[in-house]
PDB file of N, CA and C in Angstrom:
ATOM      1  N   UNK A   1     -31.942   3.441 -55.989  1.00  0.00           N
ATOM      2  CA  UNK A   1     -30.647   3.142 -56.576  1.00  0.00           C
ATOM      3  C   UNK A   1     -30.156   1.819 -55.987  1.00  0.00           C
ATOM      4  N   UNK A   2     -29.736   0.992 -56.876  1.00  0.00           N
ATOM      5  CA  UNK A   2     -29.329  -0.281 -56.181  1.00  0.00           C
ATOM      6  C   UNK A   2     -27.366  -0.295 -55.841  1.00  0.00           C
ATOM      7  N   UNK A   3     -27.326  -0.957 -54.712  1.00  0.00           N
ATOM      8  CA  UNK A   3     -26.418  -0.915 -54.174  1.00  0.00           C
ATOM      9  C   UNK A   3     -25.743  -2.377 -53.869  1.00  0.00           C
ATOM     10  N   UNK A   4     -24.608  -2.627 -54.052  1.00  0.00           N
ATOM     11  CA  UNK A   4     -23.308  -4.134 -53.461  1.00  0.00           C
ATOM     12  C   UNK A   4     -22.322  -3.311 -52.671  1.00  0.00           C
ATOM     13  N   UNK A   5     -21.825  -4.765 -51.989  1.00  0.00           N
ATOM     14  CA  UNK A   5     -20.699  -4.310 -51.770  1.00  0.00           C
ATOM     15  C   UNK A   5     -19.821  -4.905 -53.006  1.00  0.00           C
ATOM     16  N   UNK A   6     -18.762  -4.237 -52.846  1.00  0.00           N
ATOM     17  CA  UNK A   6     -17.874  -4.566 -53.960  1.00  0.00           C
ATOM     18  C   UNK A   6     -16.920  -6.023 -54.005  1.00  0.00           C
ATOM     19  N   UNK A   7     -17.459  -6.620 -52.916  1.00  0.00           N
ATOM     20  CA  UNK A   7     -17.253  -8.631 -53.492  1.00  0.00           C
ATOM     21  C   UNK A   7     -18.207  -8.715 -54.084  1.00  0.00           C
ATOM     22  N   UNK A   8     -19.506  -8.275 -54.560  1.00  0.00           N
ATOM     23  CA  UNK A   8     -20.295  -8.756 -54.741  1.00  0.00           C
ATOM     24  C   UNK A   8     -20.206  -7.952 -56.174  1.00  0.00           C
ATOM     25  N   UNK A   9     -19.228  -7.426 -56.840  1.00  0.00           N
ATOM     26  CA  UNK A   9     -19.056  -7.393 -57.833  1.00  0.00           C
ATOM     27  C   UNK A   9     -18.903  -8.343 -59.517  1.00  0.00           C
ATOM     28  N   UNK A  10     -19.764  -8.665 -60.354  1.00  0.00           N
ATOM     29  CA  UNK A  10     -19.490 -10.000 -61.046  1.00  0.00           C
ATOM     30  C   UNK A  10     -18.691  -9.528 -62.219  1.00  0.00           C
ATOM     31  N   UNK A  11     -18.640  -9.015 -62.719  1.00  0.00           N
ATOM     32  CA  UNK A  11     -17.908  -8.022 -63.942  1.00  0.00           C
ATOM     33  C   UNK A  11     -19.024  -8.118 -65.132  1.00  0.00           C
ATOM     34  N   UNK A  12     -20.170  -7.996 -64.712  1.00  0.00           N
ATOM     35  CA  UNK A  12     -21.405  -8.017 -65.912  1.00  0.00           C
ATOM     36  C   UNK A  12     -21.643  -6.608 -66.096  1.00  0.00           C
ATOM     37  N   UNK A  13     -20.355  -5.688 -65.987  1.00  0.00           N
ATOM     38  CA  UNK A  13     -20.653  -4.283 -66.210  1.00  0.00           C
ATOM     39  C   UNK A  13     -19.478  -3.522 -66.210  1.00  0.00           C
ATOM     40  N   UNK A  14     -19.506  -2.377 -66.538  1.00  0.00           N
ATOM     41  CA  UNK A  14     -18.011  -1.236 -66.462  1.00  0.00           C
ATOM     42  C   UNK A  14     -17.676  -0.634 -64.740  1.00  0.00           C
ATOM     43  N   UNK A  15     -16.281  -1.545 -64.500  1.00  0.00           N
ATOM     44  CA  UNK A  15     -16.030  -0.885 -63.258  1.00  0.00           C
ATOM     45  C   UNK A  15     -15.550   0.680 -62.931  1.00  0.00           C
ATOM     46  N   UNK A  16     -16.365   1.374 -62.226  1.00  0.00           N
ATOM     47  CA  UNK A  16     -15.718   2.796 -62.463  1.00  0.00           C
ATOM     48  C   UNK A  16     -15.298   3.043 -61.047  1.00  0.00           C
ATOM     49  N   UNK A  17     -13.606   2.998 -60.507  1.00  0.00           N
ATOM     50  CA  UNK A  17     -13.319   3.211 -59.731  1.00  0.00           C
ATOM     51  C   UNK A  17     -12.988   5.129 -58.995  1.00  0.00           C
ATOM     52  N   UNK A  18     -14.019   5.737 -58.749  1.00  0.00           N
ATOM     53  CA  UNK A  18     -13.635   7.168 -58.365  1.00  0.00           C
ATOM     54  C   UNK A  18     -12.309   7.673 -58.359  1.00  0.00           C
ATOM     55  N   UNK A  19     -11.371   6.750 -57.013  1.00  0.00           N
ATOM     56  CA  UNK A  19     -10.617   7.357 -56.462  1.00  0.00           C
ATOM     57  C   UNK A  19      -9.612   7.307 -57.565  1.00  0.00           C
ATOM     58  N   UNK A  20      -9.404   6.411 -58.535  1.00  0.00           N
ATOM     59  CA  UNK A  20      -8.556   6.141 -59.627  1.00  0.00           C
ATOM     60  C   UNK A  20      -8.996   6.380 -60.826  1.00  0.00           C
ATOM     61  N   UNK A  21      -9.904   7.586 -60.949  1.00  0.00           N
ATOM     62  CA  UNK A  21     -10.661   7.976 -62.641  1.00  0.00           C
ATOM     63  C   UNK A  21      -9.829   8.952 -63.639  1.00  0.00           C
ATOM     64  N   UNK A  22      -9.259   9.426 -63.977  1.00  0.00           N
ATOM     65  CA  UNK A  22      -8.405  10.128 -64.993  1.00  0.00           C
ATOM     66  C   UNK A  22      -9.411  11.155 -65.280  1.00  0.00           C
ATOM     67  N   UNK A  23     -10.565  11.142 -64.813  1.00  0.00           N
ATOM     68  CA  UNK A  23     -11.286  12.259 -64.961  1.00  0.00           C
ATOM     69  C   UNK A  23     -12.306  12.787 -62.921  1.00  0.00           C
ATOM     70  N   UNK A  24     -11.676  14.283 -62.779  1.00  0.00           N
ATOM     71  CA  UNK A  24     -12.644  14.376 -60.936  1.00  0.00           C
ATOM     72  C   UNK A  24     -13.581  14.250 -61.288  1.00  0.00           C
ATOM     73  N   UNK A  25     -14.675  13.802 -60.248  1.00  0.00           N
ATOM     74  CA  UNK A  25     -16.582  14.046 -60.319  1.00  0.00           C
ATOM     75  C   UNK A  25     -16.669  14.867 -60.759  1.00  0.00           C
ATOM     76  N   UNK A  26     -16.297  16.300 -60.833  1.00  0.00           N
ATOM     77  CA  UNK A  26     -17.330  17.405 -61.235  1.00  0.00           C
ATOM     78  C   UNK A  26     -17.317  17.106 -62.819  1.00  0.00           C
ATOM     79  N   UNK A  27     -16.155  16.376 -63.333  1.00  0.00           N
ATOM     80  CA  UNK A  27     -16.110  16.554 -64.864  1.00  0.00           C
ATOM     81  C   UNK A  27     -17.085  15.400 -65.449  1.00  0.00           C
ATOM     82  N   UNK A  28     -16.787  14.429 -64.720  1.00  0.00           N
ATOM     83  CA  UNK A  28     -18.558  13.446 -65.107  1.00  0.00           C
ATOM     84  C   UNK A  28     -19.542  13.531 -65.065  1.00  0.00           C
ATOM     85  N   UNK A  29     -19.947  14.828 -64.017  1.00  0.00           N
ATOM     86  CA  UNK A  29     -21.045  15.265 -63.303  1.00  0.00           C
ATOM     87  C   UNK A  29     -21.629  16.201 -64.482  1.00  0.00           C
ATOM     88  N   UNK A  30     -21.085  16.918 -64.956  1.00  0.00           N
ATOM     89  CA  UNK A  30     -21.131  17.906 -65.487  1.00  0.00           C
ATOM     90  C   UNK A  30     -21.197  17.649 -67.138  1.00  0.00           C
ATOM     91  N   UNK A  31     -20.619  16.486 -67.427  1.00  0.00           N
ATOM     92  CA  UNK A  31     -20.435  16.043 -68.993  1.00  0.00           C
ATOM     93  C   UNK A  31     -20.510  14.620 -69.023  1.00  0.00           C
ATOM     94  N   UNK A  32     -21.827  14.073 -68.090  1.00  0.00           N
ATOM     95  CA  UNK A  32     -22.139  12.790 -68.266  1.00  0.00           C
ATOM     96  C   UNK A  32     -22.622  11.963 -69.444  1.00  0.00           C
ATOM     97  N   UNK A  33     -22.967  13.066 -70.470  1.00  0.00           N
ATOM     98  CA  UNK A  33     -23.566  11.994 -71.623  1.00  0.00           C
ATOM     99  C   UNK A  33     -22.256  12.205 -72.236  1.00  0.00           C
ATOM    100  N   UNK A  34     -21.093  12.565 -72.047  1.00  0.00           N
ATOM    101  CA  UNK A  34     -19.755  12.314 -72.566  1.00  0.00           C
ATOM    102  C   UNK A  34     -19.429  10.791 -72.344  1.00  0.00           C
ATOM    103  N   UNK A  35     -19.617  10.733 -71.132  1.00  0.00           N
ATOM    104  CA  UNK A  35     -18.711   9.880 -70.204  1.00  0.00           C
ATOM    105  C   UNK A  35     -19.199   8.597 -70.332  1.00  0.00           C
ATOM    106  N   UNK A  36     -20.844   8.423 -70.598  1.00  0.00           N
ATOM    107  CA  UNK A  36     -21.011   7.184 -70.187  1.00  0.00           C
ATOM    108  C   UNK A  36     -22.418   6.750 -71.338  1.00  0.00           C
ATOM    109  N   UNK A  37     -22.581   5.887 -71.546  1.00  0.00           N
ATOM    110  CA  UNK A  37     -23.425   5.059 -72.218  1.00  0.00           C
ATOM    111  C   UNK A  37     -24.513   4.432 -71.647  1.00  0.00           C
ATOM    112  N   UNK A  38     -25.971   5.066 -72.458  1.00  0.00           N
ATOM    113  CA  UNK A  38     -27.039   4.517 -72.123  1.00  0.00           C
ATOM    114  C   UNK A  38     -27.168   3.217 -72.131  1.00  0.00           C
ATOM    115  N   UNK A  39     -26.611   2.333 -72.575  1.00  0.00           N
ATOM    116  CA  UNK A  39     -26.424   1.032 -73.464  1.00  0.00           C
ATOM    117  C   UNK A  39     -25.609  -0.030 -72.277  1.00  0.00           C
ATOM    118  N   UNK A  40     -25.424   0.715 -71.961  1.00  0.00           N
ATOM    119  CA  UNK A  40     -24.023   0.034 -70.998  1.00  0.00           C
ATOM    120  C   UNK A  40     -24.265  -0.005 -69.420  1.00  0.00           C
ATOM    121  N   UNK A  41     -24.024  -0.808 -68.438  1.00  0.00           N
ATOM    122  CA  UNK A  41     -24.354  -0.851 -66.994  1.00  0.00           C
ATOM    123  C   UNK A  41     -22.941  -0.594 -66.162  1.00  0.00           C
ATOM    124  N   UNK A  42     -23.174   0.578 -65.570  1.00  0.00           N
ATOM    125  CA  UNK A  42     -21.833   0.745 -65.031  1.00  0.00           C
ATOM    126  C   UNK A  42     -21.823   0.627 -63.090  1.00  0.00           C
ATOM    127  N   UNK A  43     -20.861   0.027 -62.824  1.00  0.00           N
ATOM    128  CA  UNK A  43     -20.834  -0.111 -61.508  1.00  0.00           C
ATOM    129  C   UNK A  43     -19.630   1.091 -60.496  1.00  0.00           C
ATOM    130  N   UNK A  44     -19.934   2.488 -59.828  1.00  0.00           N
ATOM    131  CA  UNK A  44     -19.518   3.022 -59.280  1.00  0.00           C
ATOM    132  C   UNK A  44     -19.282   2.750 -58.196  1.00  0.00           C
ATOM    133  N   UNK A  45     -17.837   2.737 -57.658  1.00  0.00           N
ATOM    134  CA  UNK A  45     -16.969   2.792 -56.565  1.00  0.00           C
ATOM    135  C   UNK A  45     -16.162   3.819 -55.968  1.00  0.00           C
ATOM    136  N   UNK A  46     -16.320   4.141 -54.752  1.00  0.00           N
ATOM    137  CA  UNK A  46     -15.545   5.626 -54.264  1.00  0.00           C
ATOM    138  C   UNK A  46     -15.192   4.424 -53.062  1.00  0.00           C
ATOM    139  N   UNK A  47     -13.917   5.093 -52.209  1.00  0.00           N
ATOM    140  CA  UNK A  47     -13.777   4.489 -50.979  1.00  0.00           C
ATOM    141  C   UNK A  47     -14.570   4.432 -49.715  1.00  0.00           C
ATOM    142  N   UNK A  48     -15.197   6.143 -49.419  1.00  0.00           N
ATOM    143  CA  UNK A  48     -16.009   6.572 -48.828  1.00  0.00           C
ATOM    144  C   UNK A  48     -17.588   6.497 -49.219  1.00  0.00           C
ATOM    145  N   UNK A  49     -17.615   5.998 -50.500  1.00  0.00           N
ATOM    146  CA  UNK A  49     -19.064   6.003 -50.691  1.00  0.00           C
ATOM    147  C   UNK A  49     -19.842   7.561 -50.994  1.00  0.00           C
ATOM    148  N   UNK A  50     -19.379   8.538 -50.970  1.00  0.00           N
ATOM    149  CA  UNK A  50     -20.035  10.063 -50.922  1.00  0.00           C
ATOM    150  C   UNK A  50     -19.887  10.193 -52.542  1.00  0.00           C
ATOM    151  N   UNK A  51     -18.662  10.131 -53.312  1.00  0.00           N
ATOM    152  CA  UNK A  51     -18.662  10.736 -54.298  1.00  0.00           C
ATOM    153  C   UNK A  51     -18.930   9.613 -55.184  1.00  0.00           C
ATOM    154  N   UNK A  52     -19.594   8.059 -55.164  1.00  0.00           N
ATOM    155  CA  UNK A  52     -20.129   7.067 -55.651  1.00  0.00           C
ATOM    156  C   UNK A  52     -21.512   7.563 -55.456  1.00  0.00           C
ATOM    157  N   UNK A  53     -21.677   7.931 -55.036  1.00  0.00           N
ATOM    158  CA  UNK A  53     -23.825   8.279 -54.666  1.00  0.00           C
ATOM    159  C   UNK A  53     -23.557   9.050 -55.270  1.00  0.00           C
ATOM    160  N   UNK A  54     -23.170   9.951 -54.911  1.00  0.00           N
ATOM    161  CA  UNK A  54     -23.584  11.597 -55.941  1.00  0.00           C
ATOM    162  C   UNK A  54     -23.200  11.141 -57.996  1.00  0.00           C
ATOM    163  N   UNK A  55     -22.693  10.659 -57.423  1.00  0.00           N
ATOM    164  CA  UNK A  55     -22.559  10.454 -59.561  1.00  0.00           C
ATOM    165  C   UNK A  55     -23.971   9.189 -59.947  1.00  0.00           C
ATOM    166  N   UNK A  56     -24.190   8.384 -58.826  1.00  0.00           N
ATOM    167  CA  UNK A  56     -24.919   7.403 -58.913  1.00  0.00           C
ATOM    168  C   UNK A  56     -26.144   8.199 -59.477  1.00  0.00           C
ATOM    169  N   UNK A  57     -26.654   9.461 -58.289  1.00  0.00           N
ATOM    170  CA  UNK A  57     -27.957   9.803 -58.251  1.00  0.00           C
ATOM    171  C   UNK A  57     -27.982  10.406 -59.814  1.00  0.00           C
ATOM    172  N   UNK A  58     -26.829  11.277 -59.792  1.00  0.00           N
ATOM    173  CA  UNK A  58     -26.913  11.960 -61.415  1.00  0.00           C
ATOM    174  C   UNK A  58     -27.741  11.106 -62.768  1.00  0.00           C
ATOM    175  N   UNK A  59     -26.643  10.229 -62.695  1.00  0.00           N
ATOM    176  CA  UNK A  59     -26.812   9.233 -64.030  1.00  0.00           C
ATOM    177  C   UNK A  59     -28.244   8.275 -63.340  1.00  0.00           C
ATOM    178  N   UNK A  60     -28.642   8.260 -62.593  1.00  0.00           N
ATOM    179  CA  UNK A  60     -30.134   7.507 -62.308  1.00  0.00           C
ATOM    180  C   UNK A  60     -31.342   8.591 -62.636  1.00  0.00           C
ATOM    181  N   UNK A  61     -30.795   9.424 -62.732  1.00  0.00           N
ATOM    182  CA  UNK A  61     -32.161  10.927 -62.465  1.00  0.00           C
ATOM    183  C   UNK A  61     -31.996  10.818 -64.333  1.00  0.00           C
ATOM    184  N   UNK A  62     -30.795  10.491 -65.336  1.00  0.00           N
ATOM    185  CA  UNK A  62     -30.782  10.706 -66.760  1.00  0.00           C
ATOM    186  C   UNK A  62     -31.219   9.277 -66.863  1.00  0.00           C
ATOM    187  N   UNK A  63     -31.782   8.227 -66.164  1.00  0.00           N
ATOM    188  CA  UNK A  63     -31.917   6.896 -66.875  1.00  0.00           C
ATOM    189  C   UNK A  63     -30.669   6.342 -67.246  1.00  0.00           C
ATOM    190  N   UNK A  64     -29.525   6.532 -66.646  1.00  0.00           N
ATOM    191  CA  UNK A  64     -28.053   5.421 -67.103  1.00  0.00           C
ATOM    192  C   UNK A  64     -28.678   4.212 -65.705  1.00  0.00           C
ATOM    193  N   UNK A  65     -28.212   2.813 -66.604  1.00  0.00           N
ATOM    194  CA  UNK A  65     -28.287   1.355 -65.404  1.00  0.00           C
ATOM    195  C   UNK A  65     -26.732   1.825 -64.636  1.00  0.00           C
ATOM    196  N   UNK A  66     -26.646   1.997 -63.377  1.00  0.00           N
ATOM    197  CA  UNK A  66     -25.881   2.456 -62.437  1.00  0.00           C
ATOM    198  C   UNK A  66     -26.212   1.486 -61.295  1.00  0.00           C
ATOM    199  N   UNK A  67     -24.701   1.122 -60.746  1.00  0.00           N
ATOM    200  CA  UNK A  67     -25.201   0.956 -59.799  1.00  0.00           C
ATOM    201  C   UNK A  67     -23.644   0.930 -58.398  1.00  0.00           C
ATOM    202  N   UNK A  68     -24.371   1.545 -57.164  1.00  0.00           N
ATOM    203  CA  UNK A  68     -23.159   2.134 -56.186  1.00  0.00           C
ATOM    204  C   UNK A  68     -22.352   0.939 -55.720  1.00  0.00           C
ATOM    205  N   UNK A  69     -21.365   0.841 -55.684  1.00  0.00           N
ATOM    206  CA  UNK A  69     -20.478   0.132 -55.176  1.00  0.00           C
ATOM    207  C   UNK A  69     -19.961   0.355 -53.151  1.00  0.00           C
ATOM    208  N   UNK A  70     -19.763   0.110 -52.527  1.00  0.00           N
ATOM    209  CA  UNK A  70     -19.479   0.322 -51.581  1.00  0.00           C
ATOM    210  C   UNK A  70     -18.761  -0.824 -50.579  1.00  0.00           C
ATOM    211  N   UNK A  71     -18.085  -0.353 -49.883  1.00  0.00           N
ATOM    212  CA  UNK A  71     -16.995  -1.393 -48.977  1.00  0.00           C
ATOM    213  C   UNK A  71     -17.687  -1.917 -47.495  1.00  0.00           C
ATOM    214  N   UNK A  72     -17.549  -2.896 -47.442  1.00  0.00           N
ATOM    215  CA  UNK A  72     -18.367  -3.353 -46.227  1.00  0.00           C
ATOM    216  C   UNK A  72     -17.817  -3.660 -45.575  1.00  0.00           C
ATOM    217  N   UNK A  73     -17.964  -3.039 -44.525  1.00  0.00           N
ATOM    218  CA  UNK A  73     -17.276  -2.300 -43.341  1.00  0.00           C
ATOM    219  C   UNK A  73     -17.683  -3.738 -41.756  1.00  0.00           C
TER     220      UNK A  73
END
């Protein structure tokens, strides 16, 4: 799974910020070909990084372009 930190964000993709989603993980987790587009490259962000991997691994195990966002510490 490929990974930035989030300066290293370019906007060549859909920002999906966790902590601010209108929908919790379990409901993306659970109804991901709802949520997101094969077609489309989305860049996941959590603050902690835990609930950015776990949606990461999901949508990488279905073939979605994903990729984890994380804060560099």
């Amino acid at each position: 799974m490929e990974t930035i930190y989030k300066d290293q964000y370019n906007h060549d993709g859909e920002f999906i910020n966790l902590e601010y989603s209108k929908q919790d993980l379990e409901e993306l987790i659970c109804n991901y070909n709802v949520h997101f587009d094969k077609c489309k490259k989305y860049y996941i962000y959590c603050h902690g990084g835990l609930k950015s991997y776990a949606l990461c691994s999901i949508l990488k195990k279905y073939n979605y372009c994903v990729v984890q966002v994380i804060n560099r510490y």
